[in-house]
N, C-alpha and C. Protein backbone atom coordinates (compact mmCIF):
# COMPACT_ATOMS: atom_id res chain seq x y z
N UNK A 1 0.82 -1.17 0.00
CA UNK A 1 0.00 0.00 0.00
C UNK A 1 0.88 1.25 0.00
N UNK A 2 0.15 2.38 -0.63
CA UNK A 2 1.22 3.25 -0.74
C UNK A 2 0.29 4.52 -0.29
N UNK A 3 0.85 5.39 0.46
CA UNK A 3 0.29 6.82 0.76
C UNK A 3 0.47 7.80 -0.69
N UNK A 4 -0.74 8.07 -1.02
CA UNK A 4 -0.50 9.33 -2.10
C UNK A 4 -1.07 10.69 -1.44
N UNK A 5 -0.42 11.83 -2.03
CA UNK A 5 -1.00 13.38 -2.15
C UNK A 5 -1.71 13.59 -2.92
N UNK A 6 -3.01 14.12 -2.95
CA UNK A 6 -3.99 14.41 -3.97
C UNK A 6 -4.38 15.43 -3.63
N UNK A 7 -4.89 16.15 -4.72
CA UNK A 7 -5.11 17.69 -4.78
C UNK A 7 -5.68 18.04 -5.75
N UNK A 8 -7.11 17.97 -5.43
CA UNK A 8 -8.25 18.48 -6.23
C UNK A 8 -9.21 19.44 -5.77
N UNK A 9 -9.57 20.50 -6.48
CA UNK A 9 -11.09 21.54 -6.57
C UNK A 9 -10.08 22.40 -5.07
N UNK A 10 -8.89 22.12 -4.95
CA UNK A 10 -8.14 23.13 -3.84
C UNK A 10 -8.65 22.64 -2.04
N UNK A 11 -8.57 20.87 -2.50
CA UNK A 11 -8.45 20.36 -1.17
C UNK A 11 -7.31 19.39 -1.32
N UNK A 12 -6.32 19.33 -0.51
CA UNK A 12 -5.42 18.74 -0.14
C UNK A 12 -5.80 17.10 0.52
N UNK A 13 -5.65 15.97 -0.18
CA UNK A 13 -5.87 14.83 0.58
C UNK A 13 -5.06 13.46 0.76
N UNK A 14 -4.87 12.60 1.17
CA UNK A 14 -4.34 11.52 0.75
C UNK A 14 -5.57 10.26 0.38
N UNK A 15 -4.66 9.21 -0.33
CA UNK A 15 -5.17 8.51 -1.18
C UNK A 15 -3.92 7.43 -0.87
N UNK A 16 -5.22 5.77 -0.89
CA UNK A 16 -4.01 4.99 0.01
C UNK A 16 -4.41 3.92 -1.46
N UNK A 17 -3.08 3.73 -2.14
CA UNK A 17 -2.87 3.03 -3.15
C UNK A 17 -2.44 1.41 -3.43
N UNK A 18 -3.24 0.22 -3.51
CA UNK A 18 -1.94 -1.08 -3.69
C UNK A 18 -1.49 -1.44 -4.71
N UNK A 19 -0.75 -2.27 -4.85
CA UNK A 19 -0.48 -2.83 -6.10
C UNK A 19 -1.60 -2.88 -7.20
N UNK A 20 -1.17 -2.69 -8.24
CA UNK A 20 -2.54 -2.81 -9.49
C UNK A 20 -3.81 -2.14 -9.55
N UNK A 21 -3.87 -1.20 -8.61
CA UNK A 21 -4.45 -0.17 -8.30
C UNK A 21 -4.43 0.87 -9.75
N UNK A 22 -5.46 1.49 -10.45
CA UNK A 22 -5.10 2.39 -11.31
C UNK A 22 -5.91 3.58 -10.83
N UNK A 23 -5.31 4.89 -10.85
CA UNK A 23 -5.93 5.96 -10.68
C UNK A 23 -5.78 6.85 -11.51
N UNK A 24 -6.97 7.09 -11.95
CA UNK A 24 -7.43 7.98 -12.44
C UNK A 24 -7.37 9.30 -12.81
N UNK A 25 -6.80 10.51 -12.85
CA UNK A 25 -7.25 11.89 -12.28
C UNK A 25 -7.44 12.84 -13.44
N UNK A 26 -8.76 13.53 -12.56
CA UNK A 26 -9.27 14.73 -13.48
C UNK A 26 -8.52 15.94 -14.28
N UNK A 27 -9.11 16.54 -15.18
CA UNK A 27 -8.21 17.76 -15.46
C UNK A 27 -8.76 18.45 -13.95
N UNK A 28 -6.98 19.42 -14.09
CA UNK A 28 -6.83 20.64 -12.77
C UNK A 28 -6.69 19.50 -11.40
N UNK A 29 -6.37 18.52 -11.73
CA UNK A 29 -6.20 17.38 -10.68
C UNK A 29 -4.18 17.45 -10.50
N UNK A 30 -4.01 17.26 -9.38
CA UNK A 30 -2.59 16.80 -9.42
C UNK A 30 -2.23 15.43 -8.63
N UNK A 31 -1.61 14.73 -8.70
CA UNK A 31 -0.91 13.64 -7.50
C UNK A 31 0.13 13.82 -7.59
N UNK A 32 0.68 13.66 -6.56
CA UNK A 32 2.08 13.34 -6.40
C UNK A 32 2.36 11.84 -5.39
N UNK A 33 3.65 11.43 -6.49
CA UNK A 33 3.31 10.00 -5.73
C UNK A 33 3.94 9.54 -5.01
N UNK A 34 5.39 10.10 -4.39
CA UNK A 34 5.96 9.35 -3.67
C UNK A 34 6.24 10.66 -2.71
N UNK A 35 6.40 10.36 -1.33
CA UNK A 35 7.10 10.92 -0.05
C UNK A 35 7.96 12.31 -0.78
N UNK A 36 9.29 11.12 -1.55
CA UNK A 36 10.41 12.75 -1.50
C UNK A 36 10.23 13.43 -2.28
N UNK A 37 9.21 13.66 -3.61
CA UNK A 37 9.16 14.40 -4.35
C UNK A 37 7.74 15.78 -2.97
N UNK A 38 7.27 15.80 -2.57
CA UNK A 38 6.31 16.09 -1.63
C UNK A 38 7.51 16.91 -0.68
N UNK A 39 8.48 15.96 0.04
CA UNK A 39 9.57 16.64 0.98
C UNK A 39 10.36 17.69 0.50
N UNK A 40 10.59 17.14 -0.97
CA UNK A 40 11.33 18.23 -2.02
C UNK A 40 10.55 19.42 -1.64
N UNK A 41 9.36 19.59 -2.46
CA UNK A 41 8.37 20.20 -2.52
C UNK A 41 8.67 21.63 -1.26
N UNK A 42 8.18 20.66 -0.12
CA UNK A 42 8.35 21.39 1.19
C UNK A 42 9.23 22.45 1.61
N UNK A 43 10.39 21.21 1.36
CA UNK A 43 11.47 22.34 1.34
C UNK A 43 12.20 23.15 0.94
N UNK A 44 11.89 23.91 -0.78
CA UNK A 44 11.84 24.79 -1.13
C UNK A 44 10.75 25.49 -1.46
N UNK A 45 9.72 25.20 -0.45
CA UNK A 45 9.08 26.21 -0.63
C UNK A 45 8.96 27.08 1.26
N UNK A 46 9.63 26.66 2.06
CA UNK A 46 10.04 27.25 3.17
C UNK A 46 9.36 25.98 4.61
N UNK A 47 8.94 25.02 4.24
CA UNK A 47 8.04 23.98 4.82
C UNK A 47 6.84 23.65 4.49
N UNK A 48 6.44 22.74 5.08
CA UNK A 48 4.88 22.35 4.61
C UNK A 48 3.87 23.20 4.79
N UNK A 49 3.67 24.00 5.88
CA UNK A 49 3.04 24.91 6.02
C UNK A 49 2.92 25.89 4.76
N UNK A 50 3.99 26.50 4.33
CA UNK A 50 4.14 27.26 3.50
C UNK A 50 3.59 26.60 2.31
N UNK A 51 4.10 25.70 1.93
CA UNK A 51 3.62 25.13 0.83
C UNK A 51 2.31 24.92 0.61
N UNK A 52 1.46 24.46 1.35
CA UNK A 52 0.31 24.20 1.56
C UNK A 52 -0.27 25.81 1.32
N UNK A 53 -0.12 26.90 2.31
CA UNK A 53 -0.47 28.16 1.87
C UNK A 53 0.18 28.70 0.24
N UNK A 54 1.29 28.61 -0.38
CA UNK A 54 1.33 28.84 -1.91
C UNK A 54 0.29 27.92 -2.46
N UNK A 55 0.17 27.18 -2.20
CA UNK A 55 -0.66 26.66 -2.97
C UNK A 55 -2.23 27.01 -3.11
N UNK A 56 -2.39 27.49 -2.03
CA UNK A 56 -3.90 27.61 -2.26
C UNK A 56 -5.37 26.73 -1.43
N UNK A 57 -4.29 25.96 -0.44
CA UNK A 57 -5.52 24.75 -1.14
C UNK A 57 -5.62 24.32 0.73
N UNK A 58 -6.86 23.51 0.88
CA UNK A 58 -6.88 23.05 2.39
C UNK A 58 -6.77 22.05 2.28
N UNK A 59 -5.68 21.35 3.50
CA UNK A 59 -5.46 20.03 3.81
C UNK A 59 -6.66 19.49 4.79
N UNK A 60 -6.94 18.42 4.31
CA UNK A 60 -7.66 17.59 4.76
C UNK A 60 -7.16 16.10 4.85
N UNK A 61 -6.06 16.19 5.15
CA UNK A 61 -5.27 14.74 5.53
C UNK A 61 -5.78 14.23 6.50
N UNK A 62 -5.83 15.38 7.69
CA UNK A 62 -6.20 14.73 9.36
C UNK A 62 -7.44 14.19 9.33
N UNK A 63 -8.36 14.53 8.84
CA UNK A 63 -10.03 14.67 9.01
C UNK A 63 -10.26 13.41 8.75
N UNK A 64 -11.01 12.66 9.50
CA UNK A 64 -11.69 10.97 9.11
C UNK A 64 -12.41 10.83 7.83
């Protein structure tokens, strides 16, 4: 199983992936699929926090 980042309509979510799994995504959709491209991410853009605010968008990782 794999943790993904998904980021659609400017909500931030994860998406839990297994083997042979195909996904899908919309136009104006993004994923990102692994951890260090995401950590990359983070850390040029000053941390996650930050990043999350350039971007635009609300995380909804925590939320059930």
């Amino acid at each position: 199983m794999a943790t993904l980042i998904y980021i659609y309509a400017g909500v931030l979510q994860n998406i839990e992936r297994g083997p042979g799994d195909i996904t899908g995504i919309p136009p104006g959709a993004s994923l990102i699929v692994e951890a260090p491209e995401w950590e990359t991410m983070c850390e040029q853009a000053g941390g996650e926090a930050a990043l999350i605010a350039e971007l635009g968008v609300t995380d909804r990782r925590q939320e059930p």
